[in-house]
Protein backbone atom coordinates (compact mmCIF):
# COMPACT_ATOMS: atom_id res chain seq x y z
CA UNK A 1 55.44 115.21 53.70
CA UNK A 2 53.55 112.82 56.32
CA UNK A 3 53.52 113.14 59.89
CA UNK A 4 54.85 110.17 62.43
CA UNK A 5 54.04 109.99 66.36
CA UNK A 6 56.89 107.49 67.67
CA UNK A 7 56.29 105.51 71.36
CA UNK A 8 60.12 105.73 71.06
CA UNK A 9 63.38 107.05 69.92
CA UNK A 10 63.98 103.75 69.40
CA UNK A 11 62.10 103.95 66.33
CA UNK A 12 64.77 106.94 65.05
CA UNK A 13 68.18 106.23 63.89
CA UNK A 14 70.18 108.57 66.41
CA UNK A 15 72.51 110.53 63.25
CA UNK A 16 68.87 111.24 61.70
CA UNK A 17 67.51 113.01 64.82
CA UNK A 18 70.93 114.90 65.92
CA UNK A 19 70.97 116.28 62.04
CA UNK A 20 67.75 118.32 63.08
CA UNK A 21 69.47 120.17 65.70
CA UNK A 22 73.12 122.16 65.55
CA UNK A 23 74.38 119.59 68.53
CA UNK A 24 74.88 122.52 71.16
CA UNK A 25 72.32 121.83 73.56
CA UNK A 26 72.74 118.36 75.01
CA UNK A 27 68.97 118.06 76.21
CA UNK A 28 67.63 117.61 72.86
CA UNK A 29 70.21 115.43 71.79
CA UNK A 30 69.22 111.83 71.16
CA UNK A 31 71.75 110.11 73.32
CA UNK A 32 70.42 112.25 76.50
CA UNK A 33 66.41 111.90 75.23
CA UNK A 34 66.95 107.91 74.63
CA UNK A 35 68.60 107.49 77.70
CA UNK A 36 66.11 108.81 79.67
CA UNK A 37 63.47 106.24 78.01
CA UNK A 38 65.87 103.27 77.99
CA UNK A 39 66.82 103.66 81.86
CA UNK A 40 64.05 103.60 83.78
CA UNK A 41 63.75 107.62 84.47
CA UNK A 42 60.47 107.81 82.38
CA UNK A 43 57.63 106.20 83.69
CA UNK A 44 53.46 106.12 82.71
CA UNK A 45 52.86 105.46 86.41
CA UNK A 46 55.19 109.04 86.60
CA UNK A 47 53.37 110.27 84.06
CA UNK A 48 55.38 110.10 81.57
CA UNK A 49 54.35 108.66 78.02
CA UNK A 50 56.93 109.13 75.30
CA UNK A 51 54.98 110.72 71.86
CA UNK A 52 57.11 112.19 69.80
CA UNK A 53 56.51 113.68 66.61
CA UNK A 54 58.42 113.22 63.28
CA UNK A 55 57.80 114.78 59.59
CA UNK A 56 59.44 112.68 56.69
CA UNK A 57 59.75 112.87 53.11
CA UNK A 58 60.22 109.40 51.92
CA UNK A 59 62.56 108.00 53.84
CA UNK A 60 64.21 111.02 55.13
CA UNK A 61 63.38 112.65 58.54
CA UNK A 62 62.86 116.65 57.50
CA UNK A 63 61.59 117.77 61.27
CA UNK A 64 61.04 116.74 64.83
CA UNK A 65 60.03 117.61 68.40
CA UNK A 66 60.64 115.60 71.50
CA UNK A 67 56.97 115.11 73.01
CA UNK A 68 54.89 113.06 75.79
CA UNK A 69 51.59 112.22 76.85
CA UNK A 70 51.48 113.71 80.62
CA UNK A 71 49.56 112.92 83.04
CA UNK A 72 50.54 115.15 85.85
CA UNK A 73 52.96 118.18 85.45
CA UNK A 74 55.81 116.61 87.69
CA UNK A 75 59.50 117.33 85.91
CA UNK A 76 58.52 120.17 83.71
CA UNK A 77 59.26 123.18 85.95
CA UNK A 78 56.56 125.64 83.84
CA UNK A 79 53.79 125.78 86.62
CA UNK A 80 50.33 124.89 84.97
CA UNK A 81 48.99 123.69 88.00
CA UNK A 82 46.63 126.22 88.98
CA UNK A 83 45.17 125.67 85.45
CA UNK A 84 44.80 122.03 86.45
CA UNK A 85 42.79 123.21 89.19
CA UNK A 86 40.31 125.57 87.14
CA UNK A 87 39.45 122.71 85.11
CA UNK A 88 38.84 120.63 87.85
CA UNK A 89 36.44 122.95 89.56
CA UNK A 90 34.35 122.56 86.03
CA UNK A 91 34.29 119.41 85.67
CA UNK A 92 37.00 118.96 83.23
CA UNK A 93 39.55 116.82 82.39
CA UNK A 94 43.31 118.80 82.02
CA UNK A 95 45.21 115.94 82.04
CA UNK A 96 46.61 113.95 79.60
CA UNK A 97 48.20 117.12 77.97
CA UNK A 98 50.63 116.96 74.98
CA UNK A 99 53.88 118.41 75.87
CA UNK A 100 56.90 119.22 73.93
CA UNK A 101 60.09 119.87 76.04
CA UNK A 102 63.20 117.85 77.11
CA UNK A 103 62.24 116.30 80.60
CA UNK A 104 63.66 117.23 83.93
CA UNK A 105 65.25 119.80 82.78
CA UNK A 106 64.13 123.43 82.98
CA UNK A 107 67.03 124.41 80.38
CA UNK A 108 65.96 126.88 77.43
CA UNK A 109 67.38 125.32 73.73
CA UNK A 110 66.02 123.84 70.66
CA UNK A 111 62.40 122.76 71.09
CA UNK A 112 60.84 122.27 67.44
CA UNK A 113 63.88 120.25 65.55
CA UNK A 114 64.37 121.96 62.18
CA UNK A 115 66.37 124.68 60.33
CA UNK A 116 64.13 126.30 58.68
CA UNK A 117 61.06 128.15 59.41
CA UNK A 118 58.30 126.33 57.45
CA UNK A 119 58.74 123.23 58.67
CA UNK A 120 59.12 124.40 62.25
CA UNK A 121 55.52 126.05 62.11
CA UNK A 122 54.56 122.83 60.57
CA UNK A 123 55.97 121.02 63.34
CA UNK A 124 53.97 123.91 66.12
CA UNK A 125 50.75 123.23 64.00
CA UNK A 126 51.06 119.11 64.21
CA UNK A 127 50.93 119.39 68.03
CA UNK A 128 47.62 121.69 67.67
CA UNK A 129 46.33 118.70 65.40
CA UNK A 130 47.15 115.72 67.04
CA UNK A 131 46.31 117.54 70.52
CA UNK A 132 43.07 117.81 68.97
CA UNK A 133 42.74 114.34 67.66
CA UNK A 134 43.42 112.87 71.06
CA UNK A 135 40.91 115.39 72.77
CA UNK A 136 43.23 116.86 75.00
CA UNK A 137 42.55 120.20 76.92
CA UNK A 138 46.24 121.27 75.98
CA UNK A 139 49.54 121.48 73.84
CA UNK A 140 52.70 123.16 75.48
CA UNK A 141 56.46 123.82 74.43
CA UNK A 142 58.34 124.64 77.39
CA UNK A 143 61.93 126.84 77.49
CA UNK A 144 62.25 127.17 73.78
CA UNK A 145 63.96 130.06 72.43
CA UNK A 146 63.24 133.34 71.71
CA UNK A 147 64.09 133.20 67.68
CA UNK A 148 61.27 129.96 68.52
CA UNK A 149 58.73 132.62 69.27
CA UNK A 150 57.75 133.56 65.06
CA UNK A 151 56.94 129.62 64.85
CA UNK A 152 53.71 129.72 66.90
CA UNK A 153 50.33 131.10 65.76
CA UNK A 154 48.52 133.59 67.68
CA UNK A 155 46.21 130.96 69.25
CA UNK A 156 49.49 130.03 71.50
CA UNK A 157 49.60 131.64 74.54
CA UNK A 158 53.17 132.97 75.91
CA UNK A 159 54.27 132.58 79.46
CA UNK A 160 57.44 134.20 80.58
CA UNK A 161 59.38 132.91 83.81
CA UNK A 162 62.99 133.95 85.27
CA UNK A 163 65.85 132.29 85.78
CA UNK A 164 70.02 133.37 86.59
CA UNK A 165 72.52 132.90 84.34
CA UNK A 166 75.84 133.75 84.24
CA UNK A 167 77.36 134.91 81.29
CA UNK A 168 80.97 136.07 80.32
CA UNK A 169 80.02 139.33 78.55
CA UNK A 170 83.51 141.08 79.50
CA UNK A 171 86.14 138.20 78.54
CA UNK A 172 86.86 137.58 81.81
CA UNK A 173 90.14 135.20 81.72
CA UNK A 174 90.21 133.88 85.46
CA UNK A 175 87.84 134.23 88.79
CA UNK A 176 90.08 137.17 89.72
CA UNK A 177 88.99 139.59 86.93
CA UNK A 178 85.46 138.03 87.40
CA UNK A 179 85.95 139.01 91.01
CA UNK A 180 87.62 142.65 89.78
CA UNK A 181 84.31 143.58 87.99
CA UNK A 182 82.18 143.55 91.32
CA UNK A 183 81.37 145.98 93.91
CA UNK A 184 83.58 145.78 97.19
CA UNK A 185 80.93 143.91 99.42
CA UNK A 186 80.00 141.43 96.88
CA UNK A 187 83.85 140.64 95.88
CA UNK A 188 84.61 140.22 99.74
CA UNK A 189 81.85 138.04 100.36
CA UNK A 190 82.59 135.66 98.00
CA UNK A 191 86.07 135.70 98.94
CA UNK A 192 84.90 134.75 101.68
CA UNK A 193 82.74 132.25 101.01
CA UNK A 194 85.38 130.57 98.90
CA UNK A 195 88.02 130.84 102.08
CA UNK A 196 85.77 128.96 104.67
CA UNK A 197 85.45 125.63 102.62
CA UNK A 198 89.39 125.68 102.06
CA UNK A 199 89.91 126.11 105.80
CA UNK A 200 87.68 122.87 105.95
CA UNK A 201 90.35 121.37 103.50
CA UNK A 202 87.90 120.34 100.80
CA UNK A 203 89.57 120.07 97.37
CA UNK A 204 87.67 119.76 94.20
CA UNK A 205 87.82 116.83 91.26
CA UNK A 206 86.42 118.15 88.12
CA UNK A 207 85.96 114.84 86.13
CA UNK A 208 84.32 114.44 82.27
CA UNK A 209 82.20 111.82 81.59
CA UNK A 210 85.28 109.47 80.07
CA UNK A 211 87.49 110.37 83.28
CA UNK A 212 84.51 108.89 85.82
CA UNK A 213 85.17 105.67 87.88
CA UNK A 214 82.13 103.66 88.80
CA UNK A 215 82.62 105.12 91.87
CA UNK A 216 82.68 108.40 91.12
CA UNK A 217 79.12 107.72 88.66
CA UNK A 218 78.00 105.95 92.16
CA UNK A 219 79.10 109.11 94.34
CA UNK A 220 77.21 111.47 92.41
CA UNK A 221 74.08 109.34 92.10
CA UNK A 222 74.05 108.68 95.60
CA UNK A 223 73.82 112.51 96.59
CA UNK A 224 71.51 113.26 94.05
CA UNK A 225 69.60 110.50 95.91
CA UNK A 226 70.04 112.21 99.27
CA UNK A 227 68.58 115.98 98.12
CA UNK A 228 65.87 114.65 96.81
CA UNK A 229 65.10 112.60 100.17
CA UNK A 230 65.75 116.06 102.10
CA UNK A 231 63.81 117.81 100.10
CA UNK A 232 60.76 114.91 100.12
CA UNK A 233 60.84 114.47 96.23
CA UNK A 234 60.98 110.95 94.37
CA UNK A 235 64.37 111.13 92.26
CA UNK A 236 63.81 110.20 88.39
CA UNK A 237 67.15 109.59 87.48
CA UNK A 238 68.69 106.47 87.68
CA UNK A 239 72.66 105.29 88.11
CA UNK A 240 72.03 103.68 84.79
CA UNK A 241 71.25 106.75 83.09
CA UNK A 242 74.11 108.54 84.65
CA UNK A 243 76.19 105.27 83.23
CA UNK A 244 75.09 105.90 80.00
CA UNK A 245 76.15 109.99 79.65
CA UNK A 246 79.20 108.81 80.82
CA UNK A 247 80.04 106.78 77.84
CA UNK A 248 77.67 107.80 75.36
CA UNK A 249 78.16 111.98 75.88
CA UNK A 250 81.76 111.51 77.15
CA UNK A 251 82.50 115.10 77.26
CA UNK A 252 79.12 116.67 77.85
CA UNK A 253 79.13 114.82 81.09
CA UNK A 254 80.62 117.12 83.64
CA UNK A 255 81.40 116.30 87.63
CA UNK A 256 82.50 118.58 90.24
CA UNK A 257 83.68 116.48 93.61
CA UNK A 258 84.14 118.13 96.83
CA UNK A 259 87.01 115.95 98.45
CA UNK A 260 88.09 115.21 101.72
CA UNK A 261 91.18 113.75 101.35
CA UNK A 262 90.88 110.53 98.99
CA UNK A 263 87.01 110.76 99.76
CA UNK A 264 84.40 112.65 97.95
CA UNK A 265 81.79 114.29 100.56
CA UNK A 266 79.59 116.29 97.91
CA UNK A 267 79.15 116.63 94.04
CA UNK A 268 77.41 118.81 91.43
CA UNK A 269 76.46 117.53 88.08
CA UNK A 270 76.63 119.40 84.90
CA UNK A 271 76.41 119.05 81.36
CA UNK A 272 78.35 121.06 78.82
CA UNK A 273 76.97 122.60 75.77
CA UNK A 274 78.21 124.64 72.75
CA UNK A 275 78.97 127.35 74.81
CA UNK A 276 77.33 127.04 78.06
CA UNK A 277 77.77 124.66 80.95
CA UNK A 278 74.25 123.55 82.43
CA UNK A 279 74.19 123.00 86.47
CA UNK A 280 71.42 120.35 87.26
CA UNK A 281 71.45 118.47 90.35
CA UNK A 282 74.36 118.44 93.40
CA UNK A 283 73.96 116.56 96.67
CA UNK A 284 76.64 116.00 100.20
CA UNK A 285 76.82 113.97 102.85
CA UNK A 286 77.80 116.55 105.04
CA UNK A 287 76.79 120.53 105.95
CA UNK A 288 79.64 122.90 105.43
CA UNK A 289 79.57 126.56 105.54
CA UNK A 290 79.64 127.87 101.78
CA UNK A 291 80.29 124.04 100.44
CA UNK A 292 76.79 124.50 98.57
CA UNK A 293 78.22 127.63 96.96
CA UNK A 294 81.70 126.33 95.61
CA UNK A 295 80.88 123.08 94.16
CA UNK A 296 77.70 124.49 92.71
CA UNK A 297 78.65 127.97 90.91
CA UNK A 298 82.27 128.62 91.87
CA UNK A 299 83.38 125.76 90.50
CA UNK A 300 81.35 125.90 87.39
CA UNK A 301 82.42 129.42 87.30
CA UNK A 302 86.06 128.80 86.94
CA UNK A 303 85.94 125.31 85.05
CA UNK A 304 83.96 128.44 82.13
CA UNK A 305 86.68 130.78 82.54
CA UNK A 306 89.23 127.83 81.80
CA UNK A 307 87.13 126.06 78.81
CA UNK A 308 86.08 129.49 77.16
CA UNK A 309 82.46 128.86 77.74
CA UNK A 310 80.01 132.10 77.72
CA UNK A 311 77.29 131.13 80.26
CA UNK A 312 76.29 129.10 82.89
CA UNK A 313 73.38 128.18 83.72
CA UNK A 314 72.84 126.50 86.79
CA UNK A 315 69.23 125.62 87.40
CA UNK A 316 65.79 127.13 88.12
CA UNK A 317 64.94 129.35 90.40
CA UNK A 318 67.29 131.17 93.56
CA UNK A 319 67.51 134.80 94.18
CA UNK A 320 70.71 134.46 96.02
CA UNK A 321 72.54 133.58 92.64
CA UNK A 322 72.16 136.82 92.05
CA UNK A 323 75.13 138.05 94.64
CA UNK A 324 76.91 135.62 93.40
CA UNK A 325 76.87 137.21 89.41
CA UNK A 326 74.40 135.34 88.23
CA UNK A 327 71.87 137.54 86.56
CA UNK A 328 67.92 137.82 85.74
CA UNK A 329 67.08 136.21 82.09
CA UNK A 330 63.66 135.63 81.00
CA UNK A 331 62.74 132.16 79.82
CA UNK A 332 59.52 131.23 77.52
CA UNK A 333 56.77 128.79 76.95
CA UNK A 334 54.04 128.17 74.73
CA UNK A 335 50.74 127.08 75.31
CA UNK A 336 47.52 125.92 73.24
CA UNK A 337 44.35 125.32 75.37
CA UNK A 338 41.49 123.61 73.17
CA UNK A 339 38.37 124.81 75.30
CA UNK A 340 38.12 128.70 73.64
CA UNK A 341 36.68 129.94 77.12
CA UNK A 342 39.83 128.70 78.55
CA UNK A 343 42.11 129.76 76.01
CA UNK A 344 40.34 133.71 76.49
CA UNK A 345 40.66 133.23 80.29
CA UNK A 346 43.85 131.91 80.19
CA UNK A 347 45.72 134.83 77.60
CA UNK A 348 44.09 137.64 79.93
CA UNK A 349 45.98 135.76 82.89
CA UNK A 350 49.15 135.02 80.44
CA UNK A 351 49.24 138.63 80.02
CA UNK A 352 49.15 139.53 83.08
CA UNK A 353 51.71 137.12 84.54
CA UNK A 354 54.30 138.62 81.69
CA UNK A 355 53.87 141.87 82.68
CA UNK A 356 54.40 141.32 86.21
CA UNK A 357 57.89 138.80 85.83
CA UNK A 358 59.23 141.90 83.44
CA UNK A 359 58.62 143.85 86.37
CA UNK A 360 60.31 141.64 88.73
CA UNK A 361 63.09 141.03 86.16
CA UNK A 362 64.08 144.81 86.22
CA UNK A 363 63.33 144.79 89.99
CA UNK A 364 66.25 142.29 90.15
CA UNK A 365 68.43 143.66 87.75
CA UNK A 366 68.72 146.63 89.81
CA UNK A 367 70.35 143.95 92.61
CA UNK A 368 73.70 143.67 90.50
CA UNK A 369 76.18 142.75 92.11
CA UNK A 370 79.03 144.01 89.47
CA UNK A 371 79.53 147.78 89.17
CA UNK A 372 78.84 150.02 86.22
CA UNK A 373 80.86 149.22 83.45
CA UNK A 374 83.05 151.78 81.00
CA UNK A 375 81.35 152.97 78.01
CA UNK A 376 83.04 150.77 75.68
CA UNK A 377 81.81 147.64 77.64
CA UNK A 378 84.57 146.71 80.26
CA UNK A 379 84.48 146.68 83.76
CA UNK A 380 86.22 149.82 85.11
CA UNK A 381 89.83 148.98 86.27
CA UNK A 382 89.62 148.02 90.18
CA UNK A 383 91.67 150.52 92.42
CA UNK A 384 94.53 149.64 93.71
């Protein structure tokens, strides 16, 4: 076995890397990982340098994880940059770091690319190596999986973070019995919510990646455009990229358009997985009371209900998913720091930081907005 660090996926045949993987998380999928190299969303002078490892037997590809040379921590959404900032104030160099994760995209799945167990700890000790080869201060794995967790050696430091996800744990069939298994207030506000943007007569398109016009790519684009302007952020993704989803992960592609009439006046783009539809960007053109919430989670919620799909997970961070049924997970990331005083400093703070987000987790949990469920698992039947 021999060990290959690729500038591209270029350099892969795209059936060689998808065999890795079991093709239910789109993020790691070569189609989604290439595009984002071939169309202009990963940059050097963003800090992006594409470095991705490969094991091979021969000719044959036996392991791989998608990795990059970075030199800032923009797109990774695991928050090293007070660690940055300690090195700094000693003199030291953290960045370049090695990082392993699927960029932009703060989605747990698949992070070291094989199905068994030995080669994946191969794969977690060839980014210790080559971390240390370069001189690096630093080797991380962001949002891998929890049955990822055995594949690391002790010298890799956990970090634990919280998102919302909704998930379909009582075979709900439409938003009504979703709606049925809240408490009063919660069920009434959403009601709500979902009333005020009909008054406004907004309709919805839900279009796969096959069904999308050029205008429709160009729509979405431009409102992704327009959040990150709002928000003062420099947007990574480009309409070619969104162009080549579209035809290249027909049905992974997912649109939701708010309409006005024949016009669309807001959009949320998702991409759909084994079993799990992934929210990642949305944008408008105009304010609406509760527009943010239906094309953003009510939509998703329903298009899940209708396609069978468990969980959805629509993005980092927001406590006010919560109300809206999406509940506290915990999501994971690895880290190796070369400098041992670091690494000691750093696992005492690791620790700590765990401890507190399981505390906050529970803290959360206890916000549900669904009411207790019958012993065998379903929610209680809703009064008449």
């Amino acid at each position: 076995m021999r060990g290959r660090w690729l500038a591209s996926l270029d350099d892969i045949a795209p059936d060689a890397w998808d065999g890795l993987h079991d093709g239910r998380n789109p993020f790691v999928s070569h189609a989604f990982l290439h595009g984002l190299e071939a169309h202009g969303c990963l940059r050097a002078d963003w800090g992006w340098t594409p470095h991705h490892l490969t094991l091979w037997e021969g000719d044959v590809l036996l392991a791989a994880a998608p990795g990059y040379l970075k030199a800032n921590s923009h797109g990774e959404f695991v928050f090293d940059h007070a660690w940055a900032h300690a090195y700094a104030q000693h003199g030291l160099d953290y960045f370049p770091k090695l990082l392993c994760a699927a960029p932009y995209s703060p989605v747990t799945g698949p992070r070291l690319l094989s199905p068994t167990a030995p080669l994946r700890r191969a794969l977690a000790d060839a980014l210790v190596a080559e971390a240390a080869r370069l001189g690096l201060s630093s080797a991380h794995v962001n949002f891998h999986p929890a049955d990822e967790d055995a594949d690391f050696g002790a010298d890799w430091l956990p970090r634990l973070d919280v998102q919302y996800h909704w998930r379909n744990a009582a075979g709900w069939s439409t938003f009504e019995d979703y709606l049925a298994a809240m408490d009063h207030k919660h069920r009434k506000n959403i009601r709500q919510e979902r009333a005020k943007v009909l008054r406004e007569g907004i309709g919805f398109r839900v279009v796969h990646g096959d069904e999308a016009s050029e205008a429709d790519l160009a729509a979405m684009h431009g409102f992704y455009l327009q959040t990150f302007a709002e928000y003062g952020n420099s947007p990574a993704l480009t309409l070619p990229f969104l162009q080549h989803l579209a035809t290249a992960m027909p049905r992974r592609l997912v649109l939701f358009l708010a309409m006005r009439g024949e016009r669309p006046i807001a959009g949320a783009l998702c991409l759909r997985g084994g079993d799990t539809l992934y929210g990642r960007y949305w944008g408008a053109r105009t304010t609406l009371p509760g527009l943010h919430f239906e094309t953003c989670y009510y939509q998703g919620i329903d298009y899940c209900l209708r396609e069978g799909l468990r969980t959805f997970e629509p993005g980092a961070q927001g406590e006010h998913k919560i109300a809206r049924g999406f509940l506290p997970t915990l999501v994971r990331s690895r880290h190796w720091i070369a400098d041992p005083r670091f690494r000691e400093a750093l696992a005492a703070w690791c620790a700590e930081e765990a401890a507190d987000v399981r505390r906050y987790a529970r803290l959360l949990a206890a916000r549900s907005p669904f009411r207790p469920v019958e012993a065998d698992g379903t929610p209680p039947t809703l009064p008449a």
